[in-house]
N, C-alpha and C. Protein backbone atom coordinates (compact mmCIF):
# COMPACT_ATOMS: atom_id res chain seq x y z
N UNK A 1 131.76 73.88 108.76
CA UNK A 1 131.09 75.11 108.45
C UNK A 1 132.10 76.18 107.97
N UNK A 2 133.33 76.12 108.60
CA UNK A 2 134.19 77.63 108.08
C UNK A 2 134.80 77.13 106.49
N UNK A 3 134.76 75.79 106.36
CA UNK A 3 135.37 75.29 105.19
C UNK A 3 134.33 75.86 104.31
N UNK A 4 132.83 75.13 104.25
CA UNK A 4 131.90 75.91 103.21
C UNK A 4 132.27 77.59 103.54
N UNK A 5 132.49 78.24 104.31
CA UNK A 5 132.53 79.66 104.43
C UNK A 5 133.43 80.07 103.73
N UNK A 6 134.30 79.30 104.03
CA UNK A 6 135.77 80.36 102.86
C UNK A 6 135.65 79.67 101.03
N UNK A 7 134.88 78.55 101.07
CA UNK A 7 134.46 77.95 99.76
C UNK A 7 134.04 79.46 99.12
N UNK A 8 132.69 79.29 99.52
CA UNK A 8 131.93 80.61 99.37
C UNK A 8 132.69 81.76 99.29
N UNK A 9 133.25 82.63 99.94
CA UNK A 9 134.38 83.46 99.68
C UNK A 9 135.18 83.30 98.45
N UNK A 10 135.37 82.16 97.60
CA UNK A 10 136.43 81.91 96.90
C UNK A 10 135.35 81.88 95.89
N UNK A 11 134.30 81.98 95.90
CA UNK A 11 133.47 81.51 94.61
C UNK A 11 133.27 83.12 94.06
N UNK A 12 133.27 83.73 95.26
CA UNK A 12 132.58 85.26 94.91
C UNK A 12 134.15 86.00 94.24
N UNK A 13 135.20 85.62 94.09
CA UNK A 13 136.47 86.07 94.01
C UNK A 13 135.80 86.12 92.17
N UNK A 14 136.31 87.44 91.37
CA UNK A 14 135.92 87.34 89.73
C UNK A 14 137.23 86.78 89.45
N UNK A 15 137.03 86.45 88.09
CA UNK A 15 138.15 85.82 87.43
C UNK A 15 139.54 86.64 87.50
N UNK A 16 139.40 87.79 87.36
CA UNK A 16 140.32 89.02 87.33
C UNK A 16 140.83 88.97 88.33
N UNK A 17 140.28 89.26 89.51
CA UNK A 17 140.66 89.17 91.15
C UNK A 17 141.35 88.28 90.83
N UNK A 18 140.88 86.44 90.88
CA UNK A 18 141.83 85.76 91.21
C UNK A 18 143.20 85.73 90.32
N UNK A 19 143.40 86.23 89.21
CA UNK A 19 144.11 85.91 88.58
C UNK A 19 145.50 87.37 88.36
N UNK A 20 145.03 88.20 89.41
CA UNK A 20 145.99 89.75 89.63
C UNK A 20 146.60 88.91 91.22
N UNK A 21 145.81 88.42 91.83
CA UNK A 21 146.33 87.60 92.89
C UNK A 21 147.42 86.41 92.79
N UNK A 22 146.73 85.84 91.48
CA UNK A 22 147.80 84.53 91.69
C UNK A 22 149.23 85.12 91.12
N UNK A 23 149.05 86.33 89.87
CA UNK A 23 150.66 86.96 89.77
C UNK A 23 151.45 87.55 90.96
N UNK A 24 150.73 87.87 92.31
CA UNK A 24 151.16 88.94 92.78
C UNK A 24 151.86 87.51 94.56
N UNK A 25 150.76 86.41 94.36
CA UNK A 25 150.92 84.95 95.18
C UNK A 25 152.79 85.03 94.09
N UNK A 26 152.92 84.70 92.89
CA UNK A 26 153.70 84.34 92.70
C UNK A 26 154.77 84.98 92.76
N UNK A 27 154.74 86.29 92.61
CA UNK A 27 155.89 86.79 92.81
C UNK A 27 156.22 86.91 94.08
N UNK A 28 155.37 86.87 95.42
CA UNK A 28 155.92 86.84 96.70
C UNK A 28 156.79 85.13 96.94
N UNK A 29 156.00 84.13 96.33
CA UNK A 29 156.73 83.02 96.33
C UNK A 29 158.08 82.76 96.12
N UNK A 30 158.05 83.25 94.77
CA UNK A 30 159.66 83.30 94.30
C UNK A 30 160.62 83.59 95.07
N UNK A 31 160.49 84.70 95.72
CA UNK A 31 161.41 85.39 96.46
C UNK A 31 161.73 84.56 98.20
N UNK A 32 160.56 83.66 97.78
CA UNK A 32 161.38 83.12 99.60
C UNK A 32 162.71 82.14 99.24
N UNK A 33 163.35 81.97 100.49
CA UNK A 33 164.36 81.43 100.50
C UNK A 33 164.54 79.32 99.88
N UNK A 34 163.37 79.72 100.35
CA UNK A 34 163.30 77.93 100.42
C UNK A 34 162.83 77.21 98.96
N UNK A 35 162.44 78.58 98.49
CA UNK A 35 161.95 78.21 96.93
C UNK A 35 163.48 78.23 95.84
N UNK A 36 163.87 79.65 96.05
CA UNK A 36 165.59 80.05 95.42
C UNK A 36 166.18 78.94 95.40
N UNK A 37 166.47 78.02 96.48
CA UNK A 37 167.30 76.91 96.36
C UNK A 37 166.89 75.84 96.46
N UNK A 38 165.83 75.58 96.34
CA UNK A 38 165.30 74.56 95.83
C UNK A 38 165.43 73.95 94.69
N UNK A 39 165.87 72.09 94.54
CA UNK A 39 166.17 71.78 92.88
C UNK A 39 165.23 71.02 93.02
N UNK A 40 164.43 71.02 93.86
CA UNK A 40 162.75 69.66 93.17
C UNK A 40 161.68 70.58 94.45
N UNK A 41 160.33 70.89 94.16
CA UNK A 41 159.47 71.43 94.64
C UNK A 41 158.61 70.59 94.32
N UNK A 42 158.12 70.14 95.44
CA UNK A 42 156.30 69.48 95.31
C UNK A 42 155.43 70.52 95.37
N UNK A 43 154.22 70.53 94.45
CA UNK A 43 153.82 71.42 94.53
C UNK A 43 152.39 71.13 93.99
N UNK A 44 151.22 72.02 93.23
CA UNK A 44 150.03 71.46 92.92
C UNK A 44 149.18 72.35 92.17
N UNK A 45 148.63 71.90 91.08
CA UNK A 45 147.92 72.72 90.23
C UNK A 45 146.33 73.56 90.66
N UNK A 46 146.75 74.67 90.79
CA UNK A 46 145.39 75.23 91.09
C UNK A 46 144.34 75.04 90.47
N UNK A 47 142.67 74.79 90.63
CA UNK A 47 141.13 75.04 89.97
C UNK A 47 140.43 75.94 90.53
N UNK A 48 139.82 76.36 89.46
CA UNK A 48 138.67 77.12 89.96
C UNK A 48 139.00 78.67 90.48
N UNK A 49 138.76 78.45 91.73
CA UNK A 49 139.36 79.88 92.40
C UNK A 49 140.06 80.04 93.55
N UNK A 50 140.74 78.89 93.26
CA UNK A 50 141.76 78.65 94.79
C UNK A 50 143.33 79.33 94.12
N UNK A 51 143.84 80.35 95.00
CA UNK A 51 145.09 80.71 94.64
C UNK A 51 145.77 80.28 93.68
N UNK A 52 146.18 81.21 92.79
CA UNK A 52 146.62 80.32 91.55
C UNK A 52 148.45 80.22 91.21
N UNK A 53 148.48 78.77 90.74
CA UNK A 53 150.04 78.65 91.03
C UNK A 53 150.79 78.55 89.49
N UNK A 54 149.88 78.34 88.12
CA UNK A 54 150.12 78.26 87.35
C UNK A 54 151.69 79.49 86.75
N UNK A 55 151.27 80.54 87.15
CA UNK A 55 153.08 81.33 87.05
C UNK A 55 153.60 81.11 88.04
N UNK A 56 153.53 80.65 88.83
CA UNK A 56 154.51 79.98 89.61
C UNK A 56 155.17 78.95 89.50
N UNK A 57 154.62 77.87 88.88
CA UNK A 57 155.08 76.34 88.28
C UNK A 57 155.86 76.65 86.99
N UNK A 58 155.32 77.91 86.25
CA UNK A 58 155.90 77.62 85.11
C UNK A 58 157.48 78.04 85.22
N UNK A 59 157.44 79.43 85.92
CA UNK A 59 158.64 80.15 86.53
C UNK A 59 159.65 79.03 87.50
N UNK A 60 159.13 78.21 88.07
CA UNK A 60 160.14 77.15 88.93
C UNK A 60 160.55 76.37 88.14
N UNK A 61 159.83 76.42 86.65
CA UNK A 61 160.48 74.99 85.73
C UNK A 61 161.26 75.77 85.05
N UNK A 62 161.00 76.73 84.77
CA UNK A 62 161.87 78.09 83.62
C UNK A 62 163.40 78.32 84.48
N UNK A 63 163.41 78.00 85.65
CA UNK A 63 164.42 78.08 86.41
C UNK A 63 165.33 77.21 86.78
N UNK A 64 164.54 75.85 86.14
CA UNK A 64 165.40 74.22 86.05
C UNK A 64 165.01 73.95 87.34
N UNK A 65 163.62 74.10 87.94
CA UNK A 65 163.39 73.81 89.48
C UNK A 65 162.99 72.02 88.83
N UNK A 66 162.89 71.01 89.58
CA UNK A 66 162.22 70.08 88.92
C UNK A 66 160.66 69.84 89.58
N UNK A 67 159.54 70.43 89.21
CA UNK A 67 158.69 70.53 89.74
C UNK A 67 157.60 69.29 89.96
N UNK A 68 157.76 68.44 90.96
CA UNK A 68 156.58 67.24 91.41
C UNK A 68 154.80 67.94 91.60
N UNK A 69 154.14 67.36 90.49
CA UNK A 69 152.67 67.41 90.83
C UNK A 69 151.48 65.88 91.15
N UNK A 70 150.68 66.46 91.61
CA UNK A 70 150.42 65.27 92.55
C UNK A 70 149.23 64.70 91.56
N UNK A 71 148.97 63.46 91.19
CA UNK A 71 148.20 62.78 90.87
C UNK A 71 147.19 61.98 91.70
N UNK A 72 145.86 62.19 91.85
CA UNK A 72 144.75 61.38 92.91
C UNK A 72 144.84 59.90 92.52
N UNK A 73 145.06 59.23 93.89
CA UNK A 73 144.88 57.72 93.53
C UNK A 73 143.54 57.50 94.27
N UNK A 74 142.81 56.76 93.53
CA UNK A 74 141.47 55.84 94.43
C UNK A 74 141.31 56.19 95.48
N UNK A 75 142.60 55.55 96.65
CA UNK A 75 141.97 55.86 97.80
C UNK A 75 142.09 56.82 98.65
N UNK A 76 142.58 58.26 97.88
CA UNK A 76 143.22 59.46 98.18
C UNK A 76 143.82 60.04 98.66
N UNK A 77 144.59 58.77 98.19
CA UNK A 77 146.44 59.22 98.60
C UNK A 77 147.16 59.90 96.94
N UNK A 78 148.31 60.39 97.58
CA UNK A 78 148.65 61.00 96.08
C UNK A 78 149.92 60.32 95.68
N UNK A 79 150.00 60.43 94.55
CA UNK A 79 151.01 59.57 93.55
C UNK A 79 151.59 60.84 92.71
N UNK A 80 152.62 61.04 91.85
CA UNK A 80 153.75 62.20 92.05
C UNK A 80 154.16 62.09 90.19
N UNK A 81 153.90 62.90 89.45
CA UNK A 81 154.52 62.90 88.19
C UNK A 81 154.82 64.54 88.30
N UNK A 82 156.36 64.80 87.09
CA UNK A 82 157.21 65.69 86.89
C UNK A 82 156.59 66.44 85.88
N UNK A 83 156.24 67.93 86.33
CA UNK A 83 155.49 68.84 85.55
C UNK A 83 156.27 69.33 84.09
N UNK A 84 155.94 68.97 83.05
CA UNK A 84 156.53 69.73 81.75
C UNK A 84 155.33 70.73 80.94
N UNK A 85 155.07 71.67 82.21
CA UNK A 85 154.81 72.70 81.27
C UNK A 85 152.22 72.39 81.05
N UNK A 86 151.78 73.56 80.96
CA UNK A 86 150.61 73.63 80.97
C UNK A 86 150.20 72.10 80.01
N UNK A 87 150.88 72.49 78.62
CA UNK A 87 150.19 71.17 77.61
C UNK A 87 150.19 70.27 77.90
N UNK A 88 150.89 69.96 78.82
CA UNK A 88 150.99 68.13 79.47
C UNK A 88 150.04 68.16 80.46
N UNK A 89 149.10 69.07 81.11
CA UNK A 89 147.91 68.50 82.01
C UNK A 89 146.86 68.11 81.35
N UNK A 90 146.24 67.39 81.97
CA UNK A 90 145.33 66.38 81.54
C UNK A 90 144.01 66.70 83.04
N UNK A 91 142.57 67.11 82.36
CA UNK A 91 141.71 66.71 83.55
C UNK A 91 141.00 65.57 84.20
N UNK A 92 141.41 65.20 85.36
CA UNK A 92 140.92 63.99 86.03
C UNK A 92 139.75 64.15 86.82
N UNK A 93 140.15 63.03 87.81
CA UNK A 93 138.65 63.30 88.62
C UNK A 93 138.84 64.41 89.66
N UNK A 94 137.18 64.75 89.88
CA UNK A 94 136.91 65.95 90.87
C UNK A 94 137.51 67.40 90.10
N UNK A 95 137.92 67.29 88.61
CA UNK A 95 137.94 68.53 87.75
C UNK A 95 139.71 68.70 87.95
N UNK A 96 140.34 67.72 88.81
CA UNK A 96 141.68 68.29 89.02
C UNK A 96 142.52 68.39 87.61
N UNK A 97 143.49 68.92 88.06
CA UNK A 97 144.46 68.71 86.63
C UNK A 97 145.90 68.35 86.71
N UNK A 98 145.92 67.40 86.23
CA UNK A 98 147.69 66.59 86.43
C UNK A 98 148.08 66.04 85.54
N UNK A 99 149.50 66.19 85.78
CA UNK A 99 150.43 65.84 84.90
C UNK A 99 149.96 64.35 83.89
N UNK A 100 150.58 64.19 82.33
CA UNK A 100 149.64 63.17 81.65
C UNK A 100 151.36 62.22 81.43
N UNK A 101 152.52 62.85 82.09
CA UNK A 101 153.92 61.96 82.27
C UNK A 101 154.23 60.86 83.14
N UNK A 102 155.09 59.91 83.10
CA UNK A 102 155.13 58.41 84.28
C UNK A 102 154.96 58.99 85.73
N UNK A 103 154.44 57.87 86.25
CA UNK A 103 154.02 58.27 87.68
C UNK A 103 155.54 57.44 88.51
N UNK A 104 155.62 58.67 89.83
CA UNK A 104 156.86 58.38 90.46
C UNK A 104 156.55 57.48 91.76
N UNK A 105 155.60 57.02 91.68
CA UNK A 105 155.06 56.78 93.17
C UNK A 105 154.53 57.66 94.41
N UNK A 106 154.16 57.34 95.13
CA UNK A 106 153.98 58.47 96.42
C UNK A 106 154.95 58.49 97.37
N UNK A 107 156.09 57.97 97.68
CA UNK A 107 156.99 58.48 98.16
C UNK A 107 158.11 59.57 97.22
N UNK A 108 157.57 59.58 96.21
CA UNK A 108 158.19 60.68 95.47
C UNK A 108 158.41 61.76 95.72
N UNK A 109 157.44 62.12 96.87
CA UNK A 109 157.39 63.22 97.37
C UNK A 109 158.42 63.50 98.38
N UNK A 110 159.08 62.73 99.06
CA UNK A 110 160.26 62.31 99.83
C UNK A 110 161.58 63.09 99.04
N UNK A 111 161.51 63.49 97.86
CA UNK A 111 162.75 63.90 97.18
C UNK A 111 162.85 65.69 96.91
N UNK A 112 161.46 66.03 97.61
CA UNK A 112 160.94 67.34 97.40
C UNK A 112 162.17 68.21 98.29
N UNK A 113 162.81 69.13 98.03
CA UNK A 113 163.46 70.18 99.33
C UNK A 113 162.89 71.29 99.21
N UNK A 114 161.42 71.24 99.36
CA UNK A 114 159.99 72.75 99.40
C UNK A 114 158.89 71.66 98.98
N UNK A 115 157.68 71.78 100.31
CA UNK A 115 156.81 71.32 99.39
C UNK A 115 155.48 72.28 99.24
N UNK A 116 154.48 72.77 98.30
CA UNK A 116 153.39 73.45 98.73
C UNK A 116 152.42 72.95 98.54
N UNK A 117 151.79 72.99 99.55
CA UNK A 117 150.42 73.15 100.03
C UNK A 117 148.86 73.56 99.54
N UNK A 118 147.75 73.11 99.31
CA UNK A 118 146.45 73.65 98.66
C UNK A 118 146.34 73.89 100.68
N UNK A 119 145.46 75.00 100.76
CA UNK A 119 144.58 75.24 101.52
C UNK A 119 143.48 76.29 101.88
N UNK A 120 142.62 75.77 102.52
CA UNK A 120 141.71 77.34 102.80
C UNK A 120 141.87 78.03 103.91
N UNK A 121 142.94 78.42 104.63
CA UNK A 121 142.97 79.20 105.65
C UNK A 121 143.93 78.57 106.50
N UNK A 122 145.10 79.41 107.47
CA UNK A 122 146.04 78.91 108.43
C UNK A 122 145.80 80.15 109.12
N UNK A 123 146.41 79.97 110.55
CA UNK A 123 146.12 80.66 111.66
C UNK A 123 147.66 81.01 111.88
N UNK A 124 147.32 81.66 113.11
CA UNK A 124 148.35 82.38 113.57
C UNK A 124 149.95 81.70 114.01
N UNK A 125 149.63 80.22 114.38
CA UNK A 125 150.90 79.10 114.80
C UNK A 125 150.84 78.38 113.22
N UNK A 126 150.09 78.69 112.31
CA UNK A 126 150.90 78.07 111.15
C UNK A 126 150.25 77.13 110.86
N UNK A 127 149.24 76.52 111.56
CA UNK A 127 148.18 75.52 111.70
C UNK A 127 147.09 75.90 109.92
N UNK A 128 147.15 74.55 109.18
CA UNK A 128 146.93 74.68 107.60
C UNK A 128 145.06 74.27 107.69
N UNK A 129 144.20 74.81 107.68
CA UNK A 129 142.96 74.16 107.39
C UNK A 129 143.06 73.61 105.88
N UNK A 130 142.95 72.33 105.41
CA UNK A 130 142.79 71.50 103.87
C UNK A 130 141.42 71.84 103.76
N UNK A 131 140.67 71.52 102.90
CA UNK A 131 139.12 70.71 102.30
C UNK A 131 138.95 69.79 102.67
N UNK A 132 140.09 68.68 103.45
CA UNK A 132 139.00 67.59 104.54
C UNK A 132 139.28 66.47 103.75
N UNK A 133 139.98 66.20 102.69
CA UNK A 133 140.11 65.20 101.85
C UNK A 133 140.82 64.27 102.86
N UNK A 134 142.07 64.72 103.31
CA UNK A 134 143.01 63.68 104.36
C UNK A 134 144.43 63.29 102.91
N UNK A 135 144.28 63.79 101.68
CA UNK A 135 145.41 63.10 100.81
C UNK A 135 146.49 63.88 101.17
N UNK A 136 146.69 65.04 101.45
CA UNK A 136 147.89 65.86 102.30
C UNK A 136 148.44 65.34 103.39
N UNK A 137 147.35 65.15 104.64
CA UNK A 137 147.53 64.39 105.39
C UNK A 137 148.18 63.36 105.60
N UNK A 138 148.18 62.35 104.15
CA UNK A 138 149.07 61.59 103.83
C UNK A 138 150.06 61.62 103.55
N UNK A 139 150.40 62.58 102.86
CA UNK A 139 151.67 62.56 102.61
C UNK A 139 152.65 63.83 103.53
N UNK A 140 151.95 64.33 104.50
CA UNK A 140 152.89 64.74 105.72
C UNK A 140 153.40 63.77 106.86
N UNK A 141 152.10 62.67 107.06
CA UNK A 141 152.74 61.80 107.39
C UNK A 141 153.79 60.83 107.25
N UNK A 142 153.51 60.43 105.65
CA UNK A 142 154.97 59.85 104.73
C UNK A 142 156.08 60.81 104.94
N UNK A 143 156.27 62.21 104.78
CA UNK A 143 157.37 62.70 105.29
C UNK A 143 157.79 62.42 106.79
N UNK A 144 156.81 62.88 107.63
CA UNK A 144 157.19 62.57 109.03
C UNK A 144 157.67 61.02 108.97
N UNK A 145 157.26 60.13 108.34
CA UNK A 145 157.47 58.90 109.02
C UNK A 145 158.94 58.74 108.10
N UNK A 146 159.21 59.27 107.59
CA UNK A 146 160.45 59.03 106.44
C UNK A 146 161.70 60.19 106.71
N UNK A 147 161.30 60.84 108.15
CA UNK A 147 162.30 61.92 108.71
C UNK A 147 162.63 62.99 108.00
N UNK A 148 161.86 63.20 106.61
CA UNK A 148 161.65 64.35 105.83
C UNK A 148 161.00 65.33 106.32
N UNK A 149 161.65 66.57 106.46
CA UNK A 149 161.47 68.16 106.90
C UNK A 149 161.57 69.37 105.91
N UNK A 150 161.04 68.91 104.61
CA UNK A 150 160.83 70.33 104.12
C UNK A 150 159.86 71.29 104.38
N UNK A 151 160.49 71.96 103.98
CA UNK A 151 159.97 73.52 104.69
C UNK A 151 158.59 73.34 103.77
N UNK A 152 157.04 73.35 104.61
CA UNK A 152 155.83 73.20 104.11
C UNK A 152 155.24 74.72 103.62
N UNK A 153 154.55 75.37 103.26
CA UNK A 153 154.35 76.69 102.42
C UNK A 153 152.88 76.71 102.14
N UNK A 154 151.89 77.50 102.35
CA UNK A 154 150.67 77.38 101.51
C UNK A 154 149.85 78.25 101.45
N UNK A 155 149.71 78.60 100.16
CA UNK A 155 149.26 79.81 99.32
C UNK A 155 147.91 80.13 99.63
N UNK A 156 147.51 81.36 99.97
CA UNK A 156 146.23 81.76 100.97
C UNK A 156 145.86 83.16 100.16
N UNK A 157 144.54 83.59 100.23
CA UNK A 157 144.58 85.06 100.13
C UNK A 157 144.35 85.78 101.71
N UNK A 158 144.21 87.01 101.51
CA UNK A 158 144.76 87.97 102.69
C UNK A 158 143.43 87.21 103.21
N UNK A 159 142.01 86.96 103.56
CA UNK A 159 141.37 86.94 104.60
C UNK A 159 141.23 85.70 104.76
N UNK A 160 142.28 84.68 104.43
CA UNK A 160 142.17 83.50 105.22
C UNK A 160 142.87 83.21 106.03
N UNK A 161 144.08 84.20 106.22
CA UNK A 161 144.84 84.31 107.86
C UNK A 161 144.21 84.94 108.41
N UNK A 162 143.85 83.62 109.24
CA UNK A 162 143.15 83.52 110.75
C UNK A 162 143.56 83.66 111.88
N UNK A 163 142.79 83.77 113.09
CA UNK A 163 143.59 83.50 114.09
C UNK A 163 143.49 82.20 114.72
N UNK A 164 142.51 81.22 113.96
CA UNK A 164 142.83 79.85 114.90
C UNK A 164 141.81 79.22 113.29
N UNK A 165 142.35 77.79 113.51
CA UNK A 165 141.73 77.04 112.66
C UNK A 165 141.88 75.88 113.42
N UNK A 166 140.46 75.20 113.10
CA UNK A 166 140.51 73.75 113.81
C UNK A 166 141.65 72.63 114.01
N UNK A 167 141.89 72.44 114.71
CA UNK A 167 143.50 71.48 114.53
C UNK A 167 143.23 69.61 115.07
N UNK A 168 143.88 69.02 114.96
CA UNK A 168 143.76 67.63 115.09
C UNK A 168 145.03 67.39 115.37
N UNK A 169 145.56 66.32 116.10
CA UNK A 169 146.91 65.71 116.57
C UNK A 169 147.64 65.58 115.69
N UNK A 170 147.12 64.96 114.37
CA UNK A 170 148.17 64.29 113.16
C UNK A 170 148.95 65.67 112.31
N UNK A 171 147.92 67.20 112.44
CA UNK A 171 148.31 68.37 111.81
C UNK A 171 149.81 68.72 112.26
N UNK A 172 150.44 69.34 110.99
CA UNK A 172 151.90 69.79 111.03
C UNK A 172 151.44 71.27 110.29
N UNK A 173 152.30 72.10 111.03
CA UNK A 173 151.84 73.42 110.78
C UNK A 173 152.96 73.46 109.49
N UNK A 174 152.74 74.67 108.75
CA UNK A 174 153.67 74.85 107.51
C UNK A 174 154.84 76.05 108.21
N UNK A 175 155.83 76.38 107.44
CA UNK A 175 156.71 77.10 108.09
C UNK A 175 155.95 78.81 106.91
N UNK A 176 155.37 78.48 106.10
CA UNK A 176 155.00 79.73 105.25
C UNK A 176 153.80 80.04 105.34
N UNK A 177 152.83 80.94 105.03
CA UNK A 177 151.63 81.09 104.16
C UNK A 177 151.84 82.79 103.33
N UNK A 178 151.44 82.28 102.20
CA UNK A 178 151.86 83.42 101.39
C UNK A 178 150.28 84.07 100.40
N UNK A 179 150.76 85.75 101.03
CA UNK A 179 149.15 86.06 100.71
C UNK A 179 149.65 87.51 99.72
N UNK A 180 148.47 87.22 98.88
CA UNK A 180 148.95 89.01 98.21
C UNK A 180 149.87 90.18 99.26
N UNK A 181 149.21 90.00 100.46
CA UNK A 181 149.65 91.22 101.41
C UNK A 181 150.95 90.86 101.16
N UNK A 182 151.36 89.46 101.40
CA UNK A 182 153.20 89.36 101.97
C UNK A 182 153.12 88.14 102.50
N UNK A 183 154.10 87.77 102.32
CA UNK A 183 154.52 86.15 103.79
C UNK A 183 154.55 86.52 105.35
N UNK A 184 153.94 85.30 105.65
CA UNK A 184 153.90 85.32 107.06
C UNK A 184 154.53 83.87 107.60
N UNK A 185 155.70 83.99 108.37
CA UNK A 185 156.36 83.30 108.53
C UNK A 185 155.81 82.66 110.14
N UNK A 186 155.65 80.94 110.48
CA UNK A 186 156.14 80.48 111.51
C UNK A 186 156.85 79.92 111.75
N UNK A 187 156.78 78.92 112.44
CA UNK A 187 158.47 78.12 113.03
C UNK A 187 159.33 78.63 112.62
């Protein structure tokens, strides 16, 4: 139910809104630490009206960041090609948009030092509510199980820091969430 709730919230956002947001998401991004020195960022193409990362991707590649975007496989796990720029996305299924360059596998993501996050809302310990898909899920676990610790990050607007979001055992909180207001840092 809070997932359709903040859906809804994001639908009523105008084009304008979201898109004074996603400059203002990106420029708070830039400036964290974990992004600056970062030379490969996993990261993920925004739709619709979910926080938008598009000047953000372009600015991390303009910077020689090497930016990983995630490609949907079948059984919705994600598979990893190297972003060159808007003209190279291609729309797939569920309206997403990804990279149309060789695919790196899904442990590709293993080479990330920053990875970010899609979500609709994190709470106060850092705890990430997804859309329920479980393909994130996957691949926090591939980090966990592969002793990979990058610093996790995920781009929110101001009223989806919460104070609690549903949590499950397998959840890994992010160390960021970054909202027009400002970053809010845990761990």
């Amino acid at each position: 139910m809070l997932r359709q709730e903040l859906l809804d919230m994001r639908r009523r956002l105008t084009l304008d809104d979201a898109q004074e947001a996603a400059t203002v998401l990106a420029g708070h991004a830039l400036e964290l630490p974990e992004l600056r020195k970062a030379g490969t960022v996993a990261a993920y193409v925004s739709v619709g009206r979910e926080p938008g990362t598009r000047v953000l991707l372009d600015t991390l590649r303009a910077r020689g960041v090497r930016v990983l975007l995630p490609v949907l496989l079948p059984d919705n796990d994600l598979d990893w090609a190297v972003y060159e720029g808007h003209p190279h996305l291609v729309r797939a299924g569920r309206g997403l948009l990804e990279p149309d360059g060789p695919r790196l596998g899904p442990d590709a993501v293993l080479t990330a030092d920053a990875v970010l996050l899609p979500g609709l809302a994190v709470d106060t310990l850092g705890y990430r509510l997804g859309r329920g898909g479980g393909s994130y899920d996957r691949v926090l676990a591939r980090l966990a199980h592969a002793g990979a610790e990058p610093p996790l990050v995920v781009l929110l607007y101001d009223n989806e820091f919460l104070d609690e979001v549903p949590m499950e055992a397998h959840d890994h909180p992010v160390r960021a969430a970054v909202t027009p207001a400002g970053v809010h840092r845990f761990v």
